[in-house]
N, C-alpha and C. Protein backbone atom coordinates (compact mmCIF):
# COMPACT_ATOMS: atom_id res chain seq x y z
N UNK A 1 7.28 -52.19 -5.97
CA UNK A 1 7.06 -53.39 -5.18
C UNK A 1 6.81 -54.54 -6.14
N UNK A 2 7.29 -55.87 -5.77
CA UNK A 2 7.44 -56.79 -6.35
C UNK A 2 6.64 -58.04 -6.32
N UNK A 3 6.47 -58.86 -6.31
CA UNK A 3 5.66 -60.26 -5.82
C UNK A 3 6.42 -61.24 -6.61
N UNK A 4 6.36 -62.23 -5.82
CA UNK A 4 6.79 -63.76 -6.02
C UNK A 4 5.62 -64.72 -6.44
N UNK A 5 4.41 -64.07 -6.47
CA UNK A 5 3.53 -65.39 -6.81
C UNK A 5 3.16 -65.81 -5.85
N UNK A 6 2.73 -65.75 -4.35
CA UNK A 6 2.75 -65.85 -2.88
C UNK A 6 1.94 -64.55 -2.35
N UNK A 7 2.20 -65.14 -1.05
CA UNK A 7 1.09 -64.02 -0.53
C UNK A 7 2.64 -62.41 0.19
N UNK A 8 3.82 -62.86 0.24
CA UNK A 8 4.93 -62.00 0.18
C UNK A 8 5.00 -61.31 -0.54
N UNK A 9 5.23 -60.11 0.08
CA UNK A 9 5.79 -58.73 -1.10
C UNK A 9 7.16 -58.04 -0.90
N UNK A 10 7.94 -58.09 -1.69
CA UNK A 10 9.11 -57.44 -1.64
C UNK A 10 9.14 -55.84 -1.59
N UNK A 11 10.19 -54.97 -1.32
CA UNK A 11 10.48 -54.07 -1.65
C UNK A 11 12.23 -53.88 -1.40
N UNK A 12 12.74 -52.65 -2.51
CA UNK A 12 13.88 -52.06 -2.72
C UNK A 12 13.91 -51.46 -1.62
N UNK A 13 14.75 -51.44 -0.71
CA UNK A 13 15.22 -50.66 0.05
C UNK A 13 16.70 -49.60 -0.10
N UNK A 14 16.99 -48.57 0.11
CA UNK A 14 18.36 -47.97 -0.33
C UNK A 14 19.10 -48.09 1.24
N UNK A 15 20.03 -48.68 0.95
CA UNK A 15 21.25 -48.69 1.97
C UNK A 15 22.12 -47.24 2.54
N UNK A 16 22.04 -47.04 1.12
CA UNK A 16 23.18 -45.56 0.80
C UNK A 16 23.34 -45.29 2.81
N UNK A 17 21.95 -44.43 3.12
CA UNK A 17 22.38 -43.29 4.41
C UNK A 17 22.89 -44.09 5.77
N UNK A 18 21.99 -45.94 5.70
CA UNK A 18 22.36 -46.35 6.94
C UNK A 18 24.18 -46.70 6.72
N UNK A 19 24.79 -46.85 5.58
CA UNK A 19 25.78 -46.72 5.56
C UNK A 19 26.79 -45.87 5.73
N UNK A 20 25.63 -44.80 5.40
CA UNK A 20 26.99 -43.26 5.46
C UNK A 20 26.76 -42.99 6.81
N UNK A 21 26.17 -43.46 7.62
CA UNK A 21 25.98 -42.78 9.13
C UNK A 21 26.55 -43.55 9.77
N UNK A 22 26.14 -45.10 9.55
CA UNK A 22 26.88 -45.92 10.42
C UNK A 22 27.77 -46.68 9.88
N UNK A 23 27.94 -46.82 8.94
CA UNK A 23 28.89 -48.05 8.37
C UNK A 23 28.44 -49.25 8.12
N UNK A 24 27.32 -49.43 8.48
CA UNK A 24 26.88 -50.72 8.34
C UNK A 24 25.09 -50.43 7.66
N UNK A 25 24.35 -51.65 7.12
CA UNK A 25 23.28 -51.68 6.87
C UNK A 25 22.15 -51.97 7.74
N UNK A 26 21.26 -50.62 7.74
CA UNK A 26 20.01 -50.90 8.69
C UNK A 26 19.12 -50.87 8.22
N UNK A 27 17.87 -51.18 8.31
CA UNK A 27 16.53 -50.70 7.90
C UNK A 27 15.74 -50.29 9.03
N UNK A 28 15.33 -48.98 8.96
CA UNK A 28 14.99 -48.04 9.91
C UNK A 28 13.35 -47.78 10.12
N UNK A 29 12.54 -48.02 10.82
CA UNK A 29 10.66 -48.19 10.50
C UNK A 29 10.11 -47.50 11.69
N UNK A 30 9.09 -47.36 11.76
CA UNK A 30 8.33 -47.17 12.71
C UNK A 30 7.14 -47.81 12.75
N UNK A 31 7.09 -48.40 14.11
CA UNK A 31 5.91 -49.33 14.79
C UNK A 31 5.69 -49.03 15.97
N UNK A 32 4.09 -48.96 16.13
CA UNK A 32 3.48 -48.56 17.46
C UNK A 32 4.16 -47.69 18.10
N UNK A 33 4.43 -46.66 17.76
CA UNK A 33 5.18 -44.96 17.88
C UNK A 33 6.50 -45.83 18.64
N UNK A 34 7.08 -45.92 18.00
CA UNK A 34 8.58 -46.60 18.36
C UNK A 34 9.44 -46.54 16.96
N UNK A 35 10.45 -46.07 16.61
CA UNK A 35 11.24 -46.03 16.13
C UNK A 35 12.50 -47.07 16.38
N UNK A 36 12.44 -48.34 14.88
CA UNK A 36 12.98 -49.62 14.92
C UNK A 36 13.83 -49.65 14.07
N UNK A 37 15.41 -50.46 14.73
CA UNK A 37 16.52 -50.71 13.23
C UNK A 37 16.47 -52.02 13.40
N UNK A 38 17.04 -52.34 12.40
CA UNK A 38 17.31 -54.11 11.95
C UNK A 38 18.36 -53.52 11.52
N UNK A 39 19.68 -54.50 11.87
CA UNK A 39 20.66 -54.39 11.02
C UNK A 39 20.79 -55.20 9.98
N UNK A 40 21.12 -55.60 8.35
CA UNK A 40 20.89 -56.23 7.87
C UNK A 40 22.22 -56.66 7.39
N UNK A 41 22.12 -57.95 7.59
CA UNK A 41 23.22 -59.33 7.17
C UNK A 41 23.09 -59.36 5.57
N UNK A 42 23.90 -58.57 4.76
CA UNK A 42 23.49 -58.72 3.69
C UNK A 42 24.02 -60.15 2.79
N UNK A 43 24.97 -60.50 3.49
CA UNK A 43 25.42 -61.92 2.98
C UNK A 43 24.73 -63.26 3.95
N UNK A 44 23.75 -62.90 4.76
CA UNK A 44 23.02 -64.48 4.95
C UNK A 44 22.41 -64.58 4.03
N UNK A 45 21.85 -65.85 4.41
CA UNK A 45 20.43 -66.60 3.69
C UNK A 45 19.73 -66.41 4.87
N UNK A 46 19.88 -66.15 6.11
CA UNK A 46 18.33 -65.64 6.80
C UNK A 46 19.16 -64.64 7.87
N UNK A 47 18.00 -64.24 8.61
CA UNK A 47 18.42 -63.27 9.85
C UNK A 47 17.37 -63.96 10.73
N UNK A 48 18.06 -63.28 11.83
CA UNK A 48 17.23 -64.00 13.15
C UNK A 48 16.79 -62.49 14.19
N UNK A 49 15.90 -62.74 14.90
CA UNK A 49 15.61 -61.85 15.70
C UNK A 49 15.05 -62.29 17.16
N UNK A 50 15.79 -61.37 18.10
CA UNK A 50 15.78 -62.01 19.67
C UNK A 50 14.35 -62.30 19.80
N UNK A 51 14.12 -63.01 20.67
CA UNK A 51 12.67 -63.37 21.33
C UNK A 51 12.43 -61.85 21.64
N UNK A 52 12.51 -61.55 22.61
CA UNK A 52 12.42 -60.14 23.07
C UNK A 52 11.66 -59.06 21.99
N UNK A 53 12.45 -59.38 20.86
CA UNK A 53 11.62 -58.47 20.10
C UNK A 53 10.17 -58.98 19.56
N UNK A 54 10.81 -60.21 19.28
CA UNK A 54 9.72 -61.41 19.08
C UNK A 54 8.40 -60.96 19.60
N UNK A 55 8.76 -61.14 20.95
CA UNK A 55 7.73 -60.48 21.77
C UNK A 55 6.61 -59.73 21.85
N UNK A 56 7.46 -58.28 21.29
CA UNK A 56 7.58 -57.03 21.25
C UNK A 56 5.94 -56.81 19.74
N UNK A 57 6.41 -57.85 19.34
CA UNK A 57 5.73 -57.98 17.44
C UNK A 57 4.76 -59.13 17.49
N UNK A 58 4.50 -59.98 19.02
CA UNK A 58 3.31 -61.09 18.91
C UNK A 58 2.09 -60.50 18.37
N UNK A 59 1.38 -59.16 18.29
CA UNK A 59 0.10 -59.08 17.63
C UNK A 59 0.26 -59.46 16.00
N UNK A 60 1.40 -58.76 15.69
CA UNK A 60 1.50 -58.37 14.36
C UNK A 60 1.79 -59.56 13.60
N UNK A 61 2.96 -60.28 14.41
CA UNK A 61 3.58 -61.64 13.72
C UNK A 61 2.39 -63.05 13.01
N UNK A 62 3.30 -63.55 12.18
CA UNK A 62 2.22 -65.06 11.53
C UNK A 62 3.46 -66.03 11.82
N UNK A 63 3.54 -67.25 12.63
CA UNK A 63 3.96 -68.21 12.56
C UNK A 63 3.81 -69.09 11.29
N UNK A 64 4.61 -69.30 10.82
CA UNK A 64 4.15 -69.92 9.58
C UNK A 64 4.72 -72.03 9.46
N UNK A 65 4.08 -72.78 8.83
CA UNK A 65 4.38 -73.45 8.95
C UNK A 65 5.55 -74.47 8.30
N UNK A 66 6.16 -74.37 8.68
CA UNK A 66 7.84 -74.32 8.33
C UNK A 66 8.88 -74.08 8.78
N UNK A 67 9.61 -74.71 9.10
CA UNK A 67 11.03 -74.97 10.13
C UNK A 67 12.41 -74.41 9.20
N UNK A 68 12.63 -73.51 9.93
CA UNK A 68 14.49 -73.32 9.01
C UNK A 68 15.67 -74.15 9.67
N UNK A 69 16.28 -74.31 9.01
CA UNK A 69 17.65 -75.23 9.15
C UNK A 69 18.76 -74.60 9.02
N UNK A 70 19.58 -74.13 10.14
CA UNK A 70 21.27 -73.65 9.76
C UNK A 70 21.99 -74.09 11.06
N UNK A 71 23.50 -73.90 10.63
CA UNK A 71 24.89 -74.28 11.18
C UNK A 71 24.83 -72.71 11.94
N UNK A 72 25.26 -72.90 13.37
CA UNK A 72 25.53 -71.95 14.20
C UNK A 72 26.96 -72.12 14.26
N UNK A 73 27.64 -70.62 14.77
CA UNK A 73 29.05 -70.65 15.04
C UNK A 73 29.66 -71.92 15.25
N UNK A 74 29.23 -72.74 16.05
CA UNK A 74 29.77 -74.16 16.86
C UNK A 74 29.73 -75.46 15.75
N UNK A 75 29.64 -74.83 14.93
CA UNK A 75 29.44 -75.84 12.85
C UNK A 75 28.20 -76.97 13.88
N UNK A 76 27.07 -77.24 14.48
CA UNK A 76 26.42 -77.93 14.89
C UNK A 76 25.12 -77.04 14.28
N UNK A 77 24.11 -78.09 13.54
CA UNK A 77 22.97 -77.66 12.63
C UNK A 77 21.55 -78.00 13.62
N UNK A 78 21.05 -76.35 13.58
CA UNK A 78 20.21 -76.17 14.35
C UNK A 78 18.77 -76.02 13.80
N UNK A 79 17.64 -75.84 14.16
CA UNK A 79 16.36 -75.92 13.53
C UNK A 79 15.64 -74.72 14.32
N UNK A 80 14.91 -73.69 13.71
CA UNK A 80 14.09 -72.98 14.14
C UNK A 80 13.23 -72.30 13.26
N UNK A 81 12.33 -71.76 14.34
CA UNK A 81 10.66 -71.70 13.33
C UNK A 81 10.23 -70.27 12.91
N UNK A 82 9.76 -70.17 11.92
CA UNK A 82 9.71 -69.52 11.21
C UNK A 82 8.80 -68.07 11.16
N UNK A 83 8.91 -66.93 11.06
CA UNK A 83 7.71 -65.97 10.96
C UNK A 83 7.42 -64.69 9.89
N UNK A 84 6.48 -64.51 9.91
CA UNK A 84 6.72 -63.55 9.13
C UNK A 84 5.60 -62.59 9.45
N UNK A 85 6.03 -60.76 8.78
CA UNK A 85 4.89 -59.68 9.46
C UNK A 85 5.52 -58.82 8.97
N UNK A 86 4.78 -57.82 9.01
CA UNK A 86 4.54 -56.61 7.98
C UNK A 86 5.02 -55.31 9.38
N UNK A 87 5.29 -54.42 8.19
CA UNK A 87 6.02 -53.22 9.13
C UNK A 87 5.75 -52.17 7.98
N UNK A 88 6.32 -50.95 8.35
CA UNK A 88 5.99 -49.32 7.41
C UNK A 88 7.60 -48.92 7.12
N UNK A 89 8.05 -49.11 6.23
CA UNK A 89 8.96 -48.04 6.14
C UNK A 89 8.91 -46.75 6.07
């Protein structure tokens, strides 16, 4: 595990199996006896996640203060807010 100098901590994750099973990249966790994938966009600069799950993660989540900025399909530049929270691999 890594650090940036921040209160964020990185980690290596291995792709290898969500690839050999599905073809694509997941990261696979468990929270509050629920078994969770993220599929991962390995060529963005961010990922997004439905409200719904949003939801799902209000105890756990930190709103943080700071707005992201990107171009949606429709090339029109959109603004939304930011979070961040901890999970178990």
């Amino acid at each position: 595990m890594s650090t940036s100098g921040d209160e964020r901590k990185y980690i290596r994750v291995d792709l290898k199996r969500s690839l050999n099973s599905l073809g694509i990249p997941y990261i696979e966790f468990q929270h509050k006896d629920r078994t969770l994938r993220f599929i991962v966009d390995t060529g963005a600069s961010m990922n997004f996640i439905r409200k719904d799950t949003l939801d799902f993660f209000k105890d756990d989540i930190k709103l943080l203060d700071q707005k992201a900025e990107y171009f949606g399909i429709d090339n029109v530049e959109h603004e939304c807010e930011v979070y961040t929270f901890k999970f178990n691999i």
